[in-house]
ModelCIF file with pLDDT and N, C-alpha, C, O atoms, coordinates in Angstrom:
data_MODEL
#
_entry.id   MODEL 
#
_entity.id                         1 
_entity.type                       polymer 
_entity.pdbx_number_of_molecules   1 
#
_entity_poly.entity_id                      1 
_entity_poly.type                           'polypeptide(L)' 
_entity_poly.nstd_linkage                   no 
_entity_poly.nstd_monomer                   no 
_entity_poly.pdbx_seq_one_letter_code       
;(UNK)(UNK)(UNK)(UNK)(UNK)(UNK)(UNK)(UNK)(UNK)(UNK)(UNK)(UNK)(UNK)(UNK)(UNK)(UNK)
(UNK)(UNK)(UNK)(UNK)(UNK)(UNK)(UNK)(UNK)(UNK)(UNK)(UNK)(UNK)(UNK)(UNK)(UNK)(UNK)
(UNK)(UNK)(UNK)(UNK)(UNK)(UNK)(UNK)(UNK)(UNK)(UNK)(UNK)(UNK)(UNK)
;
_entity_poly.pdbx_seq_one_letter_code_can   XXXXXXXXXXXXXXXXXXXXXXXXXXXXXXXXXXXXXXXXXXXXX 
_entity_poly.pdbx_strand_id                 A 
#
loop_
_entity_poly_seq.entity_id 
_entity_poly_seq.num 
_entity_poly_seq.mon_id 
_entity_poly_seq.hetero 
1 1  UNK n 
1 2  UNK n 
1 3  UNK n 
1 4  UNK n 
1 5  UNK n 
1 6  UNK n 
1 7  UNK n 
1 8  UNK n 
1 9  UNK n 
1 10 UNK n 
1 11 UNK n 
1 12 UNK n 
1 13 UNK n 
1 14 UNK n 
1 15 UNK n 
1 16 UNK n 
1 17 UNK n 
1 18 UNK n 
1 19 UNK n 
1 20 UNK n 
1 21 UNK n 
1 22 UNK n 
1 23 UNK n 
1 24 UNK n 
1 25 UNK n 
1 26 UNK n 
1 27 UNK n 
1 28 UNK n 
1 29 UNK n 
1 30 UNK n 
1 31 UNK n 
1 32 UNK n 
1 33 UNK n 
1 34 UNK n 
1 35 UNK n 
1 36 UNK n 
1 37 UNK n 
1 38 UNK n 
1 39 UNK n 
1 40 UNK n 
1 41 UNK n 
1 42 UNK n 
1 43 UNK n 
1 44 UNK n 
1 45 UNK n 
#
_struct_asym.id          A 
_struct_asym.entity_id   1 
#
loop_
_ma_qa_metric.id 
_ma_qa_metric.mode 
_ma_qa_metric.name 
_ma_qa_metric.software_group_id 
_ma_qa_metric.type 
1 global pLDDT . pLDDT 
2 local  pLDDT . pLDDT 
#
_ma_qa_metric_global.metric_id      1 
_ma_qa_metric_global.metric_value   95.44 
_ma_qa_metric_global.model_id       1 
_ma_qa_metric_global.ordinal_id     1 
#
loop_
_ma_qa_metric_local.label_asym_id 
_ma_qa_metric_local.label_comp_id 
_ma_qa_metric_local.label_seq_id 
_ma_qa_metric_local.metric_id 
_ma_qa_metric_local.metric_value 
_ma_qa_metric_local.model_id 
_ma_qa_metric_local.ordinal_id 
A UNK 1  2 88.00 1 1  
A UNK 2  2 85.00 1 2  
A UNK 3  2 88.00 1 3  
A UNK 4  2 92.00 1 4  
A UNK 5  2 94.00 1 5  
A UNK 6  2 93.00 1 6  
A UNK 7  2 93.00 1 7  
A UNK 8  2 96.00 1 8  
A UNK 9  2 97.00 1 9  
A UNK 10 2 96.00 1 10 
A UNK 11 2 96.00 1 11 
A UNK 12 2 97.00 1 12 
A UNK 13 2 98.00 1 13 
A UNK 14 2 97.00 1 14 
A UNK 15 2 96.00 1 15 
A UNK 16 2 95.00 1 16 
A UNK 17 2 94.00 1 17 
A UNK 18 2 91.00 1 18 
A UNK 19 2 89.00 1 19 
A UNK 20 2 93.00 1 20 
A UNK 21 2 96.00 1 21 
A UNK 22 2 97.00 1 22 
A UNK 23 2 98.00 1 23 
A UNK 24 2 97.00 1 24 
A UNK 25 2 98.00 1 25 
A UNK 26 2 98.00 1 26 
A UNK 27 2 98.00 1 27 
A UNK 28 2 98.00 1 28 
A UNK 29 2 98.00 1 29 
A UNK 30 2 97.00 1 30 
A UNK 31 2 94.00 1 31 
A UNK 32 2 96.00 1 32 
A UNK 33 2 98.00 1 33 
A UNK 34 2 98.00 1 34 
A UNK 35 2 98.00 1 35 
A UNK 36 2 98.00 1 36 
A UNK 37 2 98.00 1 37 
A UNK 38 2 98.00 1 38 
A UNK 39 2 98.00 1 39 
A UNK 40 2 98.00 1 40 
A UNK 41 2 97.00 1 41 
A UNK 42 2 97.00 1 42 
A UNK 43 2 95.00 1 43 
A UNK 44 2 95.00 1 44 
A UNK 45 2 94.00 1 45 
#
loop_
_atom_site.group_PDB 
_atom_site.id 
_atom_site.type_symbol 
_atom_site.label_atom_id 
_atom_site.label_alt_id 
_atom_site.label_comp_id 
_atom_site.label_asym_id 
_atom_site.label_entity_id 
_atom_site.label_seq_id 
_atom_site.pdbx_PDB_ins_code 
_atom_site.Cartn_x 
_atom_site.Cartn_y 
_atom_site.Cartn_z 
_atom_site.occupancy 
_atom_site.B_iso_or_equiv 
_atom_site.pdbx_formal_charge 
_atom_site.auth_seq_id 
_atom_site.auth_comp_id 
_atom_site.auth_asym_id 
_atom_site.auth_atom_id 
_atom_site.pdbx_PDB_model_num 
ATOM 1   N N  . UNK A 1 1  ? 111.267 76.432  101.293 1.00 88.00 ? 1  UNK A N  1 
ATOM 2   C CA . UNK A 1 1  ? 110.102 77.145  100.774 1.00 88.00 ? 1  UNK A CA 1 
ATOM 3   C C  . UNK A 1 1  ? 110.015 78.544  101.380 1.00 88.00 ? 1  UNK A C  1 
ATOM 4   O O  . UNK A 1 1  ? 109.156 79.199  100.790 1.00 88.00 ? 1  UNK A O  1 
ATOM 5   N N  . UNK A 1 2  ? 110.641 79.251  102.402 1.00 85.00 ? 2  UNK A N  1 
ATOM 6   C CA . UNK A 1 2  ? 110.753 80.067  103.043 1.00 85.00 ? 2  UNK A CA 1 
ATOM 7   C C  . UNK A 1 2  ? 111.608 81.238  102.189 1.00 85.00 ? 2  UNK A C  1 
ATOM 8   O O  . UNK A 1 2  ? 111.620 82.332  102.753 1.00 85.00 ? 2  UNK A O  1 
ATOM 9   N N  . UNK A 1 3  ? 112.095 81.185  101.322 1.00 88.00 ? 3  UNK A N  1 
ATOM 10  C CA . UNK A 1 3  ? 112.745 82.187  100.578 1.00 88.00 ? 3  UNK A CA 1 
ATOM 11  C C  . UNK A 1 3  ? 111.547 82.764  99.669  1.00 88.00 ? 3  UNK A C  1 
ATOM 12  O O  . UNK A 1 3  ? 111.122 83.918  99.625  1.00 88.00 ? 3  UNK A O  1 
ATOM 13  N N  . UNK A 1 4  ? 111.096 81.545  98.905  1.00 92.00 ? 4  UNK A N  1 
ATOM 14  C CA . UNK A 1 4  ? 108.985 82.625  98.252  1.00 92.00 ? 4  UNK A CA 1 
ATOM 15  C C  . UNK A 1 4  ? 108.433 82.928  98.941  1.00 92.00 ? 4  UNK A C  1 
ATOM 16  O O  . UNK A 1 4  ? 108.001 84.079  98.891  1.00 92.00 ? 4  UNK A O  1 
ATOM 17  N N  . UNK A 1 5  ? 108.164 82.217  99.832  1.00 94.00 ? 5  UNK A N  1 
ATOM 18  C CA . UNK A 1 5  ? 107.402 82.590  101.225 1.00 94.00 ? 5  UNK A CA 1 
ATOM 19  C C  . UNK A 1 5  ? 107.454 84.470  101.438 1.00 94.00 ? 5  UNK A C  1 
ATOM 20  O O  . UNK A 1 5  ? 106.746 85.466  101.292 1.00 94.00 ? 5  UNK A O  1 
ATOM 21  N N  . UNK A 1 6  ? 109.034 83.987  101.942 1.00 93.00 ? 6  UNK A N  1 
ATOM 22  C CA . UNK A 1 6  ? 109.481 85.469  102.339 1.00 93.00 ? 6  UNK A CA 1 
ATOM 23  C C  . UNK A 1 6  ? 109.067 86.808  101.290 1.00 93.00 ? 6  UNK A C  1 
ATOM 24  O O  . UNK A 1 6  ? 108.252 87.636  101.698 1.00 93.00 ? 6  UNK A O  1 
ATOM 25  N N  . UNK A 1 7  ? 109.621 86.931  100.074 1.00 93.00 ? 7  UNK A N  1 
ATOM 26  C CA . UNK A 1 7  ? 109.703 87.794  99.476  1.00 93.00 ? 7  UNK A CA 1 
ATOM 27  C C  . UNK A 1 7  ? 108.622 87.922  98.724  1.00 93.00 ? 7  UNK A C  1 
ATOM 28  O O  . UNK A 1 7  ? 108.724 88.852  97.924  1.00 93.00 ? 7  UNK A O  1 
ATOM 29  N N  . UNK A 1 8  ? 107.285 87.138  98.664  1.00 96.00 ? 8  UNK A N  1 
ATOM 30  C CA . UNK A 1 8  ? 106.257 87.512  97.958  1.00 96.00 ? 8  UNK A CA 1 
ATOM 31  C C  . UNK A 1 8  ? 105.227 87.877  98.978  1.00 96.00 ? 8  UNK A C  1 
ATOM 32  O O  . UNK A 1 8  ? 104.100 88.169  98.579  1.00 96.00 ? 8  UNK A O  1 
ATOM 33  N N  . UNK A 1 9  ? 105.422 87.885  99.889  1.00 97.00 ? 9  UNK A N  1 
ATOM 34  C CA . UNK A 1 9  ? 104.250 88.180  101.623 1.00 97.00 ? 9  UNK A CA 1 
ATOM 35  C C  . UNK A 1 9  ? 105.130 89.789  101.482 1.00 97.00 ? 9  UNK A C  1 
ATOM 36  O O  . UNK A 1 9  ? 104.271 90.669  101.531 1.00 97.00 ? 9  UNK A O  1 
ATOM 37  N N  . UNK A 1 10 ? 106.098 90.210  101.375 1.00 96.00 ? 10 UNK A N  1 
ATOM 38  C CA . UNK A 1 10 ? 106.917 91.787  101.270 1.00 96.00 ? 10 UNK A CA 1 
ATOM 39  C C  . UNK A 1 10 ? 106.288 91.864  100.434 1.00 96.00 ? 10 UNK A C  1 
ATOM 40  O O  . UNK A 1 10 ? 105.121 92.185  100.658 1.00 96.00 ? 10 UNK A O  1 
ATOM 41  N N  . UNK A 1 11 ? 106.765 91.582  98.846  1.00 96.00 ? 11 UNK A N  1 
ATOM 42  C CA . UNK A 1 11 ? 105.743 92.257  97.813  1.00 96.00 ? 11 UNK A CA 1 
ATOM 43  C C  . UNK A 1 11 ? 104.362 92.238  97.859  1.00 96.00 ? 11 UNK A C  1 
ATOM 44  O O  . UNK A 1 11 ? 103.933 93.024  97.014  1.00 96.00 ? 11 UNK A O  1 
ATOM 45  N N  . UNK A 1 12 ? 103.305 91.586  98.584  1.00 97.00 ? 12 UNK A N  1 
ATOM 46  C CA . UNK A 1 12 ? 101.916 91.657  98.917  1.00 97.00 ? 12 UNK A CA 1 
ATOM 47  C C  . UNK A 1 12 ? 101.928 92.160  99.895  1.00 97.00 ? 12 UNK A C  1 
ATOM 48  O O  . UNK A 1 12 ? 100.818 92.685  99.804  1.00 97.00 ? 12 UNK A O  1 
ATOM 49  N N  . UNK A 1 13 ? 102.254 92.434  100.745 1.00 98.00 ? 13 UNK A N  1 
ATOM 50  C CA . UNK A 1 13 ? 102.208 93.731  102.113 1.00 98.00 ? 13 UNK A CA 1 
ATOM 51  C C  . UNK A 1 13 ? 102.879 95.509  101.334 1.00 98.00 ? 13 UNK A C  1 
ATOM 52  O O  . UNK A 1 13 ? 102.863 96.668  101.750 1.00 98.00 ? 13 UNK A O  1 
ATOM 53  N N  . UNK A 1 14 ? 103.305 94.949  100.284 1.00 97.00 ? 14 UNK A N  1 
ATOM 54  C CA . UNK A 1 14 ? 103.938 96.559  99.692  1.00 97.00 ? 14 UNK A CA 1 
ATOM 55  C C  . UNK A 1 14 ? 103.146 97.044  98.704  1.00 97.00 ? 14 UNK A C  1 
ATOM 56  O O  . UNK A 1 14 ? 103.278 98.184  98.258  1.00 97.00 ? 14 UNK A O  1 
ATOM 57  N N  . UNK A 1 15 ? 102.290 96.228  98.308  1.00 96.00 ? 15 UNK A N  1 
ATOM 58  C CA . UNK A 1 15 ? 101.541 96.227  97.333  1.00 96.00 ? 15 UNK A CA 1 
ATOM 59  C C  . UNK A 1 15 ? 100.499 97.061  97.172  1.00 96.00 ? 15 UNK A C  1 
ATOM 60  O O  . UNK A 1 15 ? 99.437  96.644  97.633  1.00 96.00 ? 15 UNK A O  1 
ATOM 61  N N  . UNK A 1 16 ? 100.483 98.354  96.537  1.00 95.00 ? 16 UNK A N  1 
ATOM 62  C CA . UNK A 1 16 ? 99.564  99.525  96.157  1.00 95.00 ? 16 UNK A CA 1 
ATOM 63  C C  . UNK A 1 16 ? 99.057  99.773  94.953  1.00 95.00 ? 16 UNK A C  1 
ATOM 64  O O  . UNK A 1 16 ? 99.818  99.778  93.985  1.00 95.00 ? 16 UNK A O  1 
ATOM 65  N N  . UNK A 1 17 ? 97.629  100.031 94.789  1.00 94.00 ? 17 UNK A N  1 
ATOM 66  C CA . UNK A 1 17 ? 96.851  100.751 93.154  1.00 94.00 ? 17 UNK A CA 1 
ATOM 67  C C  . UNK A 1 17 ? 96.514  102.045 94.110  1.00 94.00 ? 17 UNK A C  1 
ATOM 68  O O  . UNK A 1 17 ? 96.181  102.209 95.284  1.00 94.00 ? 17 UNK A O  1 
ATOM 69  N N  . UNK A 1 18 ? 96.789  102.894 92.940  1.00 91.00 ? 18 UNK A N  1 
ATOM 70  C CA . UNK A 1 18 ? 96.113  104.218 93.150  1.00 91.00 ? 18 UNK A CA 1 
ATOM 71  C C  . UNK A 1 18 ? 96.448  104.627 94.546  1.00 91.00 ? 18 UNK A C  1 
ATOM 72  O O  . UNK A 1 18 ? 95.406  105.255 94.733  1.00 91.00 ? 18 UNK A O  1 
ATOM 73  N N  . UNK A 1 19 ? 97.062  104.748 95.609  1.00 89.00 ? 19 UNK A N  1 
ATOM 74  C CA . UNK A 1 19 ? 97.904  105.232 96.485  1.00 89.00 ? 19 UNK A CA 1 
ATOM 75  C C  . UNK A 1 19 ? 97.198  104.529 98.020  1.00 89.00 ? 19 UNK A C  1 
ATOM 76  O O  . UNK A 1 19 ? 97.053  105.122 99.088  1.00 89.00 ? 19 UNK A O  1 
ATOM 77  N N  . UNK A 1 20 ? 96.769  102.803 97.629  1.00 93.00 ? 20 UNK A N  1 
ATOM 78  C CA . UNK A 1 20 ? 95.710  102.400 98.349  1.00 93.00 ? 20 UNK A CA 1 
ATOM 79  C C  . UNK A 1 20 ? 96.562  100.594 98.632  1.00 93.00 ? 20 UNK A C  1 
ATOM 80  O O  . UNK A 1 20 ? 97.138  100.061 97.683  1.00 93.00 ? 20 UNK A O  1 
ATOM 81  N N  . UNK A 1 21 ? 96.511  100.104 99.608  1.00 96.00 ? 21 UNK A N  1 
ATOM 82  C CA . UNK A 1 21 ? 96.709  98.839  99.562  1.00 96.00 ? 21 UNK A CA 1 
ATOM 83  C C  . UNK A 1 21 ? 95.727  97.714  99.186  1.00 96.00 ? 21 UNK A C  1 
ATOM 84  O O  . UNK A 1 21 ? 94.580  97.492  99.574  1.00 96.00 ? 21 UNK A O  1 
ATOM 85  N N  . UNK A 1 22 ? 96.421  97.155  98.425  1.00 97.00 ? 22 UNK A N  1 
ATOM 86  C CA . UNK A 1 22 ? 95.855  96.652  97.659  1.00 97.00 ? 22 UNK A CA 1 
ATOM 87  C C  . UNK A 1 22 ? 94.866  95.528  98.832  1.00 97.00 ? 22 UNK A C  1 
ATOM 88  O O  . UNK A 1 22 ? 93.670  95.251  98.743  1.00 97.00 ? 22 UNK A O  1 
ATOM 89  N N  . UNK A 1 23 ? 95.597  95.187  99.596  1.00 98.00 ? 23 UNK A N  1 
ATOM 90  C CA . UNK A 1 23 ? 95.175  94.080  100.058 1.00 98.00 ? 23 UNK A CA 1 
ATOM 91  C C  . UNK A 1 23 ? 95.288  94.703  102.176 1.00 98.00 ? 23 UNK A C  1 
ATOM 92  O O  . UNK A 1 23 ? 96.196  94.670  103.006 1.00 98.00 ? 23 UNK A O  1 
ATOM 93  N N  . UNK A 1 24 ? 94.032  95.114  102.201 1.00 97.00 ? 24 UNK A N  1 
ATOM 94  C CA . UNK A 1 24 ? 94.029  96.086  103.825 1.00 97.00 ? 24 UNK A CA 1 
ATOM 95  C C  . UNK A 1 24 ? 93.114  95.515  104.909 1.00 97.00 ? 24 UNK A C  1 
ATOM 96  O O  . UNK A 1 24 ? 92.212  96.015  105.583 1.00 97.00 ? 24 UNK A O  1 
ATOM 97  N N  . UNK A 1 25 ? 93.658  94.296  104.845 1.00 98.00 ? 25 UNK A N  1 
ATOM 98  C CA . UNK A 1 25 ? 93.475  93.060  105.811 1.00 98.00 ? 25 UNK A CA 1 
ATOM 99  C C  . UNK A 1 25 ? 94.583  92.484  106.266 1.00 98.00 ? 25 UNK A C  1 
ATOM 100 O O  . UNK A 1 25 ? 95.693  92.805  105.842 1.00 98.00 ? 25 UNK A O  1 
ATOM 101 N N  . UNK A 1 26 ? 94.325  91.236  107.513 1.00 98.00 ? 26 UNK A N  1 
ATOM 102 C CA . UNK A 1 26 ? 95.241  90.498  107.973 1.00 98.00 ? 26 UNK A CA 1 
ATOM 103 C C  . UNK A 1 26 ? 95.106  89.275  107.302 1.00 98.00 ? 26 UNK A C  1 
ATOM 104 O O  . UNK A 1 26 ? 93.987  88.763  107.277 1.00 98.00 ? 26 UNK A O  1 
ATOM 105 N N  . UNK A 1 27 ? 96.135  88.665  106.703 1.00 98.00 ? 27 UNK A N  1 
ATOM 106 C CA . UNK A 1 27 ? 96.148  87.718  106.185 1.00 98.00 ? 27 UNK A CA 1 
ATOM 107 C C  . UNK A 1 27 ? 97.339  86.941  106.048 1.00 98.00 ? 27 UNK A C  1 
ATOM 108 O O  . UNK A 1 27 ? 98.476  87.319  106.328 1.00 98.00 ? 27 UNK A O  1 
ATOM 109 N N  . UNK A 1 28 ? 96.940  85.638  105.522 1.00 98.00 ? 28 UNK A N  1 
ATOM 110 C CA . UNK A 1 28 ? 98.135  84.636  105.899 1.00 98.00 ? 28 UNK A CA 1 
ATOM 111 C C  . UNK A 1 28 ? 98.633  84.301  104.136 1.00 98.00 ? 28 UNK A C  1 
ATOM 112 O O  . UNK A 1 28 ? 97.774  84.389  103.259 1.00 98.00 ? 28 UNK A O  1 
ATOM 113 N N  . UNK A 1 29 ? 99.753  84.009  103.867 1.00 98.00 ? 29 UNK A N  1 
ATOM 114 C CA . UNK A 1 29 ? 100.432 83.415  102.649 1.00 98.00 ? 29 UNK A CA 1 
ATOM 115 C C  . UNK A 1 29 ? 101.629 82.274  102.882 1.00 98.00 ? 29 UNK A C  1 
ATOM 116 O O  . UNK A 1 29 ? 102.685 82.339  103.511 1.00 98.00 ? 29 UNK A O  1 
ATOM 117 N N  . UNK A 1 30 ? 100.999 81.172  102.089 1.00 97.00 ? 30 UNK A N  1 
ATOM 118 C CA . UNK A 1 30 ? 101.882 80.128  102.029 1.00 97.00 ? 30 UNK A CA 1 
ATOM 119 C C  . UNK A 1 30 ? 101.511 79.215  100.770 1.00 97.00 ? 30 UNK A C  1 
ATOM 120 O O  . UNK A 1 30 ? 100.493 78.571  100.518 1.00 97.00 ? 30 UNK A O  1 
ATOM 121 N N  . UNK A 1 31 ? 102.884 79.419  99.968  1.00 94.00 ? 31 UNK A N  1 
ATOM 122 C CA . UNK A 1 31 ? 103.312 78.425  99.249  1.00 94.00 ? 31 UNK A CA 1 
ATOM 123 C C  . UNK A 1 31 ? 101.807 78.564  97.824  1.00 94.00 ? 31 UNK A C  1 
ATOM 124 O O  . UNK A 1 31 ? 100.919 77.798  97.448  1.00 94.00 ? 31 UNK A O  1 
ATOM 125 N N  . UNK A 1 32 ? 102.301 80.144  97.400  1.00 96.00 ? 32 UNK A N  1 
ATOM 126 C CA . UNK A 1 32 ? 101.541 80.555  96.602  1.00 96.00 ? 32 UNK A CA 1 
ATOM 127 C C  . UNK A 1 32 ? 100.145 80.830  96.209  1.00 96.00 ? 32 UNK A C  1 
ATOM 128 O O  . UNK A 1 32 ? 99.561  80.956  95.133  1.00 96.00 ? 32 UNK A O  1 
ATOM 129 N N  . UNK A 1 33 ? 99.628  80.904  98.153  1.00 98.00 ? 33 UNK A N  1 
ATOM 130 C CA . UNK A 1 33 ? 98.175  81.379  97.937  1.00 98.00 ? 33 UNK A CA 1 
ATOM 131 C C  . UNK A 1 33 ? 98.092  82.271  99.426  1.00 98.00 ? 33 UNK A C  1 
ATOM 132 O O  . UNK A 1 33 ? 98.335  81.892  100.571 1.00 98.00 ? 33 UNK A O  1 
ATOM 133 N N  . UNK A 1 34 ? 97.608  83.722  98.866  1.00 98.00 ? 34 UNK A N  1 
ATOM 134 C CA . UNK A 1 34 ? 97.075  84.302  100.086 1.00 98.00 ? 34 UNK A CA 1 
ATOM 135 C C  . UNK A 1 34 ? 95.884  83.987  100.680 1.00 98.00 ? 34 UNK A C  1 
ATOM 136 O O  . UNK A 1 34 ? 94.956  83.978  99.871  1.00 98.00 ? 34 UNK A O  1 
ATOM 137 N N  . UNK A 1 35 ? 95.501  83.657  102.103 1.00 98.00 ? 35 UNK A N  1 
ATOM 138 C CA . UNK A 1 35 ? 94.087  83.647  102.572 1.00 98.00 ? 35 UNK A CA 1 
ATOM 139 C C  . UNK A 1 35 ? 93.898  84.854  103.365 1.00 98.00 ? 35 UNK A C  1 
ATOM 140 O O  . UNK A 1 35 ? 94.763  85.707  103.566 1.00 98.00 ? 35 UNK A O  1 
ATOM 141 N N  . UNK A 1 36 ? 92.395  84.864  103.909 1.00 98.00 ? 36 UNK A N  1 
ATOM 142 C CA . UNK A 1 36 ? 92.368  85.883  105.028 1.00 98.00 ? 36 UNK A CA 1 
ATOM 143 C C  . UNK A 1 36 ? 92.796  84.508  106.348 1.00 98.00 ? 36 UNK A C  1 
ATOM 144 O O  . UNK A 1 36 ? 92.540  83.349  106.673 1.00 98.00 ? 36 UNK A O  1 
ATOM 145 N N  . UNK A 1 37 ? 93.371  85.360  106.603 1.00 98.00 ? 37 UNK A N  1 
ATOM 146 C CA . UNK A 1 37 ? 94.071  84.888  108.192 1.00 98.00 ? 37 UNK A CA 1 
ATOM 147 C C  . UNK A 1 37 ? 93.137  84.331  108.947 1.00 98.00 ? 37 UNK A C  1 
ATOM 148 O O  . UNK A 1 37 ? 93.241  83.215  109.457 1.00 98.00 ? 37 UNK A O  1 
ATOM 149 N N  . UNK A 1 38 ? 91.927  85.280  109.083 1.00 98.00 ? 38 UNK A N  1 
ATOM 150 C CA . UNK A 1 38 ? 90.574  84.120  110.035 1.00 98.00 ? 38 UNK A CA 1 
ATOM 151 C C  . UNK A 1 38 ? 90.145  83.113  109.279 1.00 98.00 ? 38 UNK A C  1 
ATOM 152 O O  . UNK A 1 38 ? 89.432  82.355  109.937 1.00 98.00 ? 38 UNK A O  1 
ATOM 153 N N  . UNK A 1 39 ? 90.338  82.658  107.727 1.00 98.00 ? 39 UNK A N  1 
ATOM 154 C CA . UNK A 1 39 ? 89.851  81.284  107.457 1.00 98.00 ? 39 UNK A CA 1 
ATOM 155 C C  . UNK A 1 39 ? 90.779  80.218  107.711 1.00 98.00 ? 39 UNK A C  1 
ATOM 156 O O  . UNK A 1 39 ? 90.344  79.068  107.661 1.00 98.00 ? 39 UNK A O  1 
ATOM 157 N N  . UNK A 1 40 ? 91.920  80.407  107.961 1.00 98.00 ? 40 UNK A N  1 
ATOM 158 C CA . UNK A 1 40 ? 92.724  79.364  107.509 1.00 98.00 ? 40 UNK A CA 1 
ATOM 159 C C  . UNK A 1 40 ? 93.313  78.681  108.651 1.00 98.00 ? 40 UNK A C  1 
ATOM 160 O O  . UNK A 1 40 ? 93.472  79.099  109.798 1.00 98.00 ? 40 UNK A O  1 
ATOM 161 N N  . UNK A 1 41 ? 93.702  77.198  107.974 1.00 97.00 ? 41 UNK A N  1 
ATOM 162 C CA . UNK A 1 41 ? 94.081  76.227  109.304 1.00 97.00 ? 41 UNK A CA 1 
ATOM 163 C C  . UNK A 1 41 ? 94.723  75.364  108.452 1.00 97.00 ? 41 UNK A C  1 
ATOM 164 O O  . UNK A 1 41 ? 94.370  75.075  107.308 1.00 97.00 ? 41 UNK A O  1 
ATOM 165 N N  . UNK A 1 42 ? 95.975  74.840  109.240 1.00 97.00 ? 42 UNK A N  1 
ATOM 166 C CA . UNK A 1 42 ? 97.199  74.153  109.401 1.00 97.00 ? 42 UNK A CA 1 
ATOM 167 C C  . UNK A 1 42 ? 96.751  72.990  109.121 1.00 97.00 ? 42 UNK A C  1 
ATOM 168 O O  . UNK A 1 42 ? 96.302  72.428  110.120 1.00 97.00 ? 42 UNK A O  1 
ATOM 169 N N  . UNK A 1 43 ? 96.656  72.128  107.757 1.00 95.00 ? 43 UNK A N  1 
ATOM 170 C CA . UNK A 1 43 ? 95.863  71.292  107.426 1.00 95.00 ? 43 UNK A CA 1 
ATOM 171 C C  . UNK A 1 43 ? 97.179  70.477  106.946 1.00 95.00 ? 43 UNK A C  1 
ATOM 172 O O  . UNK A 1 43 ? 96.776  69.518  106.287 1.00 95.00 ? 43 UNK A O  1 
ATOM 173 N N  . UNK A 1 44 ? 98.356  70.479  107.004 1.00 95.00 ? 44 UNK A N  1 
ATOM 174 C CA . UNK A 1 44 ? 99.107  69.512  106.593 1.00 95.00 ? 44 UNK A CA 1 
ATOM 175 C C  . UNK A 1 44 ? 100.669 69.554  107.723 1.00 95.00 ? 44 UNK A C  1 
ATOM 176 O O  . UNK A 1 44 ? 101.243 70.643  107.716 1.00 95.00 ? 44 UNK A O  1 
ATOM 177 N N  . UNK A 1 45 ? 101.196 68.628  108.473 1.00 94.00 ? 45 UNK A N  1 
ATOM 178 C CA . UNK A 1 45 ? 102.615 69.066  108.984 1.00 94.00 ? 45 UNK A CA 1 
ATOM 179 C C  . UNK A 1 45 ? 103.578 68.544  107.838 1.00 94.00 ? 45 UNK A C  1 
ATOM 180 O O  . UNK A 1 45 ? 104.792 68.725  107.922 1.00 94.00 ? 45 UNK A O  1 
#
């Protein structure tokens, strides 16, 4: 799962409208959903 992982967290960290990031927070992505980083917790091993 680490190959989507990888290359869609690059394209959402590269990710600009209008010369602005789109997304200008810390945040976490896994397995096709971004959160903000302070909500989220390790709810499955």
């Amino acid at each position: 799962d680490g190959r989507e992982n990888l290359i869609t967290a690059i394209e959402i960290a590269a990710a600009r409208e209008a010369g602005r990031a789109i997304v200008p927070e810390v945040s976490l992505y896994f397995q096709n959903r971004l959160f903000r980083a302070n909500r989220t917790k390790k709810h499955s091993a």
